[in-house]
PDB file of N, CA and C in Angstrom:
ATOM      1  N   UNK A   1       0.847  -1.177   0.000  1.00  0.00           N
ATOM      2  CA  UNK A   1       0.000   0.000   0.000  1.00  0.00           C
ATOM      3  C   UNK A   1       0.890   1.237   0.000  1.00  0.00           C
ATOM      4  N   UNK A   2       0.541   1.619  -0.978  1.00  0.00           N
ATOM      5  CA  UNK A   2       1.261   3.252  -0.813  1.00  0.00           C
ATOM      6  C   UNK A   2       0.694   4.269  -0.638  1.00  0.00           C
ATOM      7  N   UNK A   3       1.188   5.259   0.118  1.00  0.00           N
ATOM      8  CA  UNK A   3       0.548   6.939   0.490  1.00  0.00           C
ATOM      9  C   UNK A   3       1.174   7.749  -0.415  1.00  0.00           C
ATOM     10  N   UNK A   4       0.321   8.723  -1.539  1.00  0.00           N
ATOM     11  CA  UNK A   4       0.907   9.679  -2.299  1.00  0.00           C
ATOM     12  C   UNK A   4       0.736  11.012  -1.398  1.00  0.00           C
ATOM     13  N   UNK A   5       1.404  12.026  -1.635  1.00  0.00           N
ATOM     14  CA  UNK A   5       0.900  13.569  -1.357  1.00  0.00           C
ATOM     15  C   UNK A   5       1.517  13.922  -0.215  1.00  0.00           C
ATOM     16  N   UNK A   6       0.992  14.903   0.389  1.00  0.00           N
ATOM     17  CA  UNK A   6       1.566  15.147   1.769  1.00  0.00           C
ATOM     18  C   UNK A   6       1.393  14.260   3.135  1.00  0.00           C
ATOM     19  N   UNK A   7       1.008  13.800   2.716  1.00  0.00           N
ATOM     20  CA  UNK A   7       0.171  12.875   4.213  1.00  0.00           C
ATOM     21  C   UNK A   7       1.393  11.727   4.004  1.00  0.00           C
ATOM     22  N   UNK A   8       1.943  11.522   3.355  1.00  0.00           N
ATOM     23  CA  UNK A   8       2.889  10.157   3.273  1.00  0.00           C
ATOM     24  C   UNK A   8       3.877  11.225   4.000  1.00  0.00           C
ATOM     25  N   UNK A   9       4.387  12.481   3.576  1.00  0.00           N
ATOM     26  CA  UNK A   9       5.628  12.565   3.837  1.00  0.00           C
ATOM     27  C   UNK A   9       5.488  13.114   5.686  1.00  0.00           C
ATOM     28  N   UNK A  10       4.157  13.402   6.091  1.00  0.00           N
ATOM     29  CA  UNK A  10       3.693  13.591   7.826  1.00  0.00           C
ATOM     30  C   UNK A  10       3.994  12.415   8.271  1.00  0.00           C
ATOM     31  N   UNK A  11       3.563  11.390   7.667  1.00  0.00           N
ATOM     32  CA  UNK A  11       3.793  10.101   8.669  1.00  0.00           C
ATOM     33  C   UNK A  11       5.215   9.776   8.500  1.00  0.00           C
ATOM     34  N   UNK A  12       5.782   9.771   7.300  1.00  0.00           N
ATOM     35  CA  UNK A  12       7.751   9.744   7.877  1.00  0.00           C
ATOM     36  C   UNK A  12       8.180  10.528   8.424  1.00  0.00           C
ATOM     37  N   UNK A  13       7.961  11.943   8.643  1.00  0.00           N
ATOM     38  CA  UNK A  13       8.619  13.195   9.724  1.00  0.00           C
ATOM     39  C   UNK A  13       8.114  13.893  10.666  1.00  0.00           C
ATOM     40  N   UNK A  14       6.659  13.136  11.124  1.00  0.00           N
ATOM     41  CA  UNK A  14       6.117  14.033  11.594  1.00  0.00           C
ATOM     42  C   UNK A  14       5.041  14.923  11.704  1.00  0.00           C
ATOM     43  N   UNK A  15       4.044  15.605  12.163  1.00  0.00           N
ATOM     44  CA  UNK A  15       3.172  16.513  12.305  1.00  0.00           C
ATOM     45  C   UNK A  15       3.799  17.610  11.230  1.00  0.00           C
ATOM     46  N   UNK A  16       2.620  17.958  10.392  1.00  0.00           N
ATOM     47  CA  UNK A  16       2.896  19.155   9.468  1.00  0.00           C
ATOM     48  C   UNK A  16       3.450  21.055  10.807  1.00  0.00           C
ATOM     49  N   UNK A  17       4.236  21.835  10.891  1.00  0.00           N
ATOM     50  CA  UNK A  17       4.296  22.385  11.727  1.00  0.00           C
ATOM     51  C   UNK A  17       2.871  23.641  11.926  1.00  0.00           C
ATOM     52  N   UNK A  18       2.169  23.625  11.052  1.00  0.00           N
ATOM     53  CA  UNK A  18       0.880  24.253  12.250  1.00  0.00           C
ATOM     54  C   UNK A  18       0.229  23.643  12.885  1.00  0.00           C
ATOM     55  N   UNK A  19       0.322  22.105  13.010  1.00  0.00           N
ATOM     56  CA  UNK A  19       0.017  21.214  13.589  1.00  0.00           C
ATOM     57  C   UNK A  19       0.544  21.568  15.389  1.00  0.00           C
ATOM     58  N   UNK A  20       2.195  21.585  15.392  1.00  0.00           N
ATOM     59  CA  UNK A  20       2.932  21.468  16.525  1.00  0.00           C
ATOM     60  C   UNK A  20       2.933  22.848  17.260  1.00  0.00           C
ATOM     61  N   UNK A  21       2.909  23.858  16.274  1.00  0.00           N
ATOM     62  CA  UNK A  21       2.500  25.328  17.189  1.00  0.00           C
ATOM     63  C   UNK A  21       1.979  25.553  18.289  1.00  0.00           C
ATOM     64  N   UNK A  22       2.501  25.968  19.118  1.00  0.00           N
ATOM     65  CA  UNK A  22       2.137  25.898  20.877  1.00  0.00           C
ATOM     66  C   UNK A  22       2.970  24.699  21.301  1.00  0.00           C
ATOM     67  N   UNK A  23       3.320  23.541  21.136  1.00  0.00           N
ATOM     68  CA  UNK A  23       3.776  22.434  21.785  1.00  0.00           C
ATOM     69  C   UNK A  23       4.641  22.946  22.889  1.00  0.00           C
ATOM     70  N   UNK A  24       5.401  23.594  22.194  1.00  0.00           N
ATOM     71  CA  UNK A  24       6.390  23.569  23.216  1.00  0.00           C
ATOM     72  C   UNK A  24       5.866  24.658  24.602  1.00  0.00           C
ATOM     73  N   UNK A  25       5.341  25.612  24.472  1.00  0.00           N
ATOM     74  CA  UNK A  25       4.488  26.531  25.345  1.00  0.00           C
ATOM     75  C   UNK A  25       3.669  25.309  26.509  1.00  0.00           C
ATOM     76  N   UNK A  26       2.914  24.314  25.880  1.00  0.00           N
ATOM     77  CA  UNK A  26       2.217  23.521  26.684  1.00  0.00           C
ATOM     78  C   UNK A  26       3.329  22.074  27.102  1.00  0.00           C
ATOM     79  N   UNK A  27       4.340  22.096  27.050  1.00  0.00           N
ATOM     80  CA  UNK A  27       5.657  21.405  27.904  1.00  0.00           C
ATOM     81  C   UNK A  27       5.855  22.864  29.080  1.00  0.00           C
ATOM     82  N   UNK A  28       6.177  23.701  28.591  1.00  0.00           N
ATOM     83  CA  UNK A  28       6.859  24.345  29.503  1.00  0.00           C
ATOM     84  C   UNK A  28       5.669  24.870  30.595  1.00  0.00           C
ATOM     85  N   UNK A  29       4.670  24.781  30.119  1.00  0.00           N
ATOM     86  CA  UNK A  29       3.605  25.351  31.179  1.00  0.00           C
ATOM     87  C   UNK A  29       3.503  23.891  32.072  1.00  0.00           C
ATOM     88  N   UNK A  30       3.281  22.880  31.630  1.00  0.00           N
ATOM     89  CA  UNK A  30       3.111  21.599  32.148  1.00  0.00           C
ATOM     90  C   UNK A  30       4.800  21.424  33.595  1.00  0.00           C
ATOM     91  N   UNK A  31       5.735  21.927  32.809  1.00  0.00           N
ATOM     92  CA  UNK A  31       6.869  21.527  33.841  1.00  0.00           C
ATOM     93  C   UNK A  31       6.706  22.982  34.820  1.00  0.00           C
ATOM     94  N   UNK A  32       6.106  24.230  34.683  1.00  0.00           N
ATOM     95  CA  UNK A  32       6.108  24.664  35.573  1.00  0.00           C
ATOM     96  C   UNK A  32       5.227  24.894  36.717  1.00  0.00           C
ATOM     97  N   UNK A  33       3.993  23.847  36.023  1.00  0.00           N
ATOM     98  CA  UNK A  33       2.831  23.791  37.467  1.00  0.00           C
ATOM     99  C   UNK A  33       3.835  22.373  38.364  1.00  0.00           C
ATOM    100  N   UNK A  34       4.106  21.093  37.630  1.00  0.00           N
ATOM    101  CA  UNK A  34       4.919  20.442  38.759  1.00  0.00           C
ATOM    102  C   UNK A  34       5.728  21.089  39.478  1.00  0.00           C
ATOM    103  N   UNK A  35       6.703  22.072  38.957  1.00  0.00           N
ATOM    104  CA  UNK A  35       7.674  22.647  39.951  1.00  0.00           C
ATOM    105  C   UNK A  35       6.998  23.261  40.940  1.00  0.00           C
ATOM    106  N   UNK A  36       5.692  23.987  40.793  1.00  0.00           N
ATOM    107  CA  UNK A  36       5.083  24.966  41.874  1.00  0.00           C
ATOM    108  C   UNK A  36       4.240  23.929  42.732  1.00  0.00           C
ATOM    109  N   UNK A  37       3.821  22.697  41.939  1.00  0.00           N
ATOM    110  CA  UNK A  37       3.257  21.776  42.750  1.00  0.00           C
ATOM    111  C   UNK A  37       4.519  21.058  43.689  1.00  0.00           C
ATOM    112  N   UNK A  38       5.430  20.665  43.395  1.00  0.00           N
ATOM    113  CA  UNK A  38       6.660  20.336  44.256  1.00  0.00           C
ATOM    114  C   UNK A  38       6.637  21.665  45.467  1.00  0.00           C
ATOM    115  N   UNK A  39       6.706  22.801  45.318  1.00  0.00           N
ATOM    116  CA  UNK A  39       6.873  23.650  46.464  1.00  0.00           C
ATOM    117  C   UNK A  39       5.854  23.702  47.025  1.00  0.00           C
ATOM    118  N   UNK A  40       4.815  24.073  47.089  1.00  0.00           N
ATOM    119  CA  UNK A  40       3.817  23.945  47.716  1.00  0.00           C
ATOM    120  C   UNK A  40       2.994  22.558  48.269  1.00  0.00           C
ATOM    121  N   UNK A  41       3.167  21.706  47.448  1.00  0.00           N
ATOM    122  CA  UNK A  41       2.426  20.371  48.228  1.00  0.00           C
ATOM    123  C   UNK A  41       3.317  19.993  49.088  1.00  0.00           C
ATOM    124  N   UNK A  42       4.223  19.523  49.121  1.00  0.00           N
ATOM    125  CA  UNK A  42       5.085  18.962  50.163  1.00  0.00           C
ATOM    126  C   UNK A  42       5.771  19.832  51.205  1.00  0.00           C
ATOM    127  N   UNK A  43       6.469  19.288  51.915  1.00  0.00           N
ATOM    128  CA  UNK A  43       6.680  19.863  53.356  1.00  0.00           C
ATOM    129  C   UNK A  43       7.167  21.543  52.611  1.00  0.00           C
ATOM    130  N   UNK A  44       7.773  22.166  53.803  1.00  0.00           N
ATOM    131  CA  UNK A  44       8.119  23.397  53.217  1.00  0.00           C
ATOM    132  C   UNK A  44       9.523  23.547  52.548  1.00  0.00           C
ATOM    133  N   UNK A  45       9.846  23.593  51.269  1.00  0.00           N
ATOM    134  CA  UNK A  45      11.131  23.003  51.206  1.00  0.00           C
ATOM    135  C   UNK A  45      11.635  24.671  51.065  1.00  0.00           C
ATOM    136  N   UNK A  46      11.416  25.686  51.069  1.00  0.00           N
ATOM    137  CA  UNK A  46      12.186  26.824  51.523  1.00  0.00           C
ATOM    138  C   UNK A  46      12.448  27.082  52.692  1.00  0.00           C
ATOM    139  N   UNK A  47      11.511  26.751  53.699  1.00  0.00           N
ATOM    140  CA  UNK A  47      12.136  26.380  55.270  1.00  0.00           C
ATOM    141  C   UNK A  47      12.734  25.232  55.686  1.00  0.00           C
ATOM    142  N   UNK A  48      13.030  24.862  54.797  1.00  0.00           N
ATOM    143  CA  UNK A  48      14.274  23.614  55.312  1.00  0.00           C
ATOM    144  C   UNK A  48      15.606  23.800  54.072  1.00  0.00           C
ATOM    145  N   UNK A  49      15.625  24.417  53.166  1.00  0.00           N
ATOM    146  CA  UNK A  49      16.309  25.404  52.616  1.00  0.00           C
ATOM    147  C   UNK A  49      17.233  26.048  53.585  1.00  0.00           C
ATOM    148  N   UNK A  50      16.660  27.408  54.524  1.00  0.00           N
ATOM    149  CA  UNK A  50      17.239  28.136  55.285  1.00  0.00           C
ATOM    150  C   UNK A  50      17.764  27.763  56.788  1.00  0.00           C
ATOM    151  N   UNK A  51      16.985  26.160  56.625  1.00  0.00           N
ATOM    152  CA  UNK A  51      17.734  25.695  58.251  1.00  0.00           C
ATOM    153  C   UNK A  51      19.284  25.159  57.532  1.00  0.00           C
ATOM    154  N   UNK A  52      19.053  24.394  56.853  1.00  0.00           N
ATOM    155  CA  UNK A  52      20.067  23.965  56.431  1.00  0.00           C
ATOM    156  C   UNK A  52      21.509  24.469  56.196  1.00  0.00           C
ATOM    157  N   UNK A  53      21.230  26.324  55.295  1.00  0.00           N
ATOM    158  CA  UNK A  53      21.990  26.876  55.223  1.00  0.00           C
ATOM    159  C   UNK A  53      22.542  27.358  56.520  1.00  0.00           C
ATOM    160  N   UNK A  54      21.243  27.710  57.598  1.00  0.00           N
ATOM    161  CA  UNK A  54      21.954  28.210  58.948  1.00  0.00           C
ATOM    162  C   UNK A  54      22.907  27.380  59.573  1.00  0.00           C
ATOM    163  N   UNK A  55      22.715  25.495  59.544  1.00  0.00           N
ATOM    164  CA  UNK A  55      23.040  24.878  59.982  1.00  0.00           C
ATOM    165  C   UNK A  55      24.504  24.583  59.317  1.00  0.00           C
ATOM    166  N   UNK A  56      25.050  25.015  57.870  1.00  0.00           N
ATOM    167  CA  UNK A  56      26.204  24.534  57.367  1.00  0.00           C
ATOM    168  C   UNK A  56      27.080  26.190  58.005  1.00  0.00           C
ATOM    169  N   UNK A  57      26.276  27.416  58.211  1.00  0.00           N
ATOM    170  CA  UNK A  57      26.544  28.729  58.273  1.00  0.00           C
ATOM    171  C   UNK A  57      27.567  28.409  59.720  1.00  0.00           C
ATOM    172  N   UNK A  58      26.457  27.856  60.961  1.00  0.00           N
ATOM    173  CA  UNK A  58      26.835  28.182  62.001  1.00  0.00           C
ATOM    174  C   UNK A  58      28.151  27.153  62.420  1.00  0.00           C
ATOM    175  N   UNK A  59      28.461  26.179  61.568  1.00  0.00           N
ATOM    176  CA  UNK A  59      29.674  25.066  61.018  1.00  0.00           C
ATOM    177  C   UNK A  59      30.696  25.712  60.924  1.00  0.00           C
ATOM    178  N   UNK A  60      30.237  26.606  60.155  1.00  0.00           N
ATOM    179  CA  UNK A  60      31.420  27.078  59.569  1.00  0.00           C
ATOM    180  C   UNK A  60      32.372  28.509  60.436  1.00  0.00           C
ATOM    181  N   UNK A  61      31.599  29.165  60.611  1.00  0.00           N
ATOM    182  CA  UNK A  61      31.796  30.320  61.833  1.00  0.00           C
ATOM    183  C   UNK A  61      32.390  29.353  63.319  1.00  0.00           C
ATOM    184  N   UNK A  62      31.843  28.104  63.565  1.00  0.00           N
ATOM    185  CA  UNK A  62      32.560  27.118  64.430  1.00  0.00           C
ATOM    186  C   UNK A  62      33.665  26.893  64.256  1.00  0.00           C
ATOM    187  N   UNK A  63      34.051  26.324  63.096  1.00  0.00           N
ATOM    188  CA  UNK A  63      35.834  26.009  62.362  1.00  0.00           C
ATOM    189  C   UNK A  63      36.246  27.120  62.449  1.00  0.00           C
ATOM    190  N   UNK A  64      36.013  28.520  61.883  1.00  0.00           N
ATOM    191  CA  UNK A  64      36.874  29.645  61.849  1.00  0.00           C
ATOM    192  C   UNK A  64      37.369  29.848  63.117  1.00  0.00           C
ATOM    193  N   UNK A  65      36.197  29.932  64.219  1.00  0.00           N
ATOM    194  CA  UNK A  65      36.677  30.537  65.341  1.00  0.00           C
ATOM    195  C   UNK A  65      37.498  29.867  66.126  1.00  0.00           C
ATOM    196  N   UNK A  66      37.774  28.224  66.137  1.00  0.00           N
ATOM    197  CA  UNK A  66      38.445  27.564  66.761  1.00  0.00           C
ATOM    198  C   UNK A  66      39.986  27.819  66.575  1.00  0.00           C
ATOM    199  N   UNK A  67      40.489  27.567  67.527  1.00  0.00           N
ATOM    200  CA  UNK A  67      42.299  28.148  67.805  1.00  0.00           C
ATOM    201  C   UNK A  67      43.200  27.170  67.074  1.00  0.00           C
TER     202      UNK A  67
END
């Protein structure tokens, strides 16, 4: 069976491109509700962010000050 015309050469490469227009807009909107869903659903990860840093901070001000 053979496909003449344009439709043969869509199915070897692909969606014609007014087809794909927006795609990439609706990836990047899609990866940036998970990221905001990652911060907000789960614990608080900007307050455990800033313990952390306090906790490597106050480490370190420990080593300096020691003789």
């Amino acid at each position: 069976m053979r496909i003449h015309g344009l439709h043969h050469r869509y199915l070897k490469h692909g969606a014609p491109p007014r087809c794909q227009h927006g795609a990439a807009l609706v990836e990047y909107i899609i990866i940036a509700f998970l990221f905001v869903l990652l911060l907000v659903a789960g614990p608080n990860v900007m307050h455990q962010l800033a313990l952390a840093l306090e906790q490597a901070y106050q480490s370190f001000v420990f080593v300096l000050s020691a003789p």
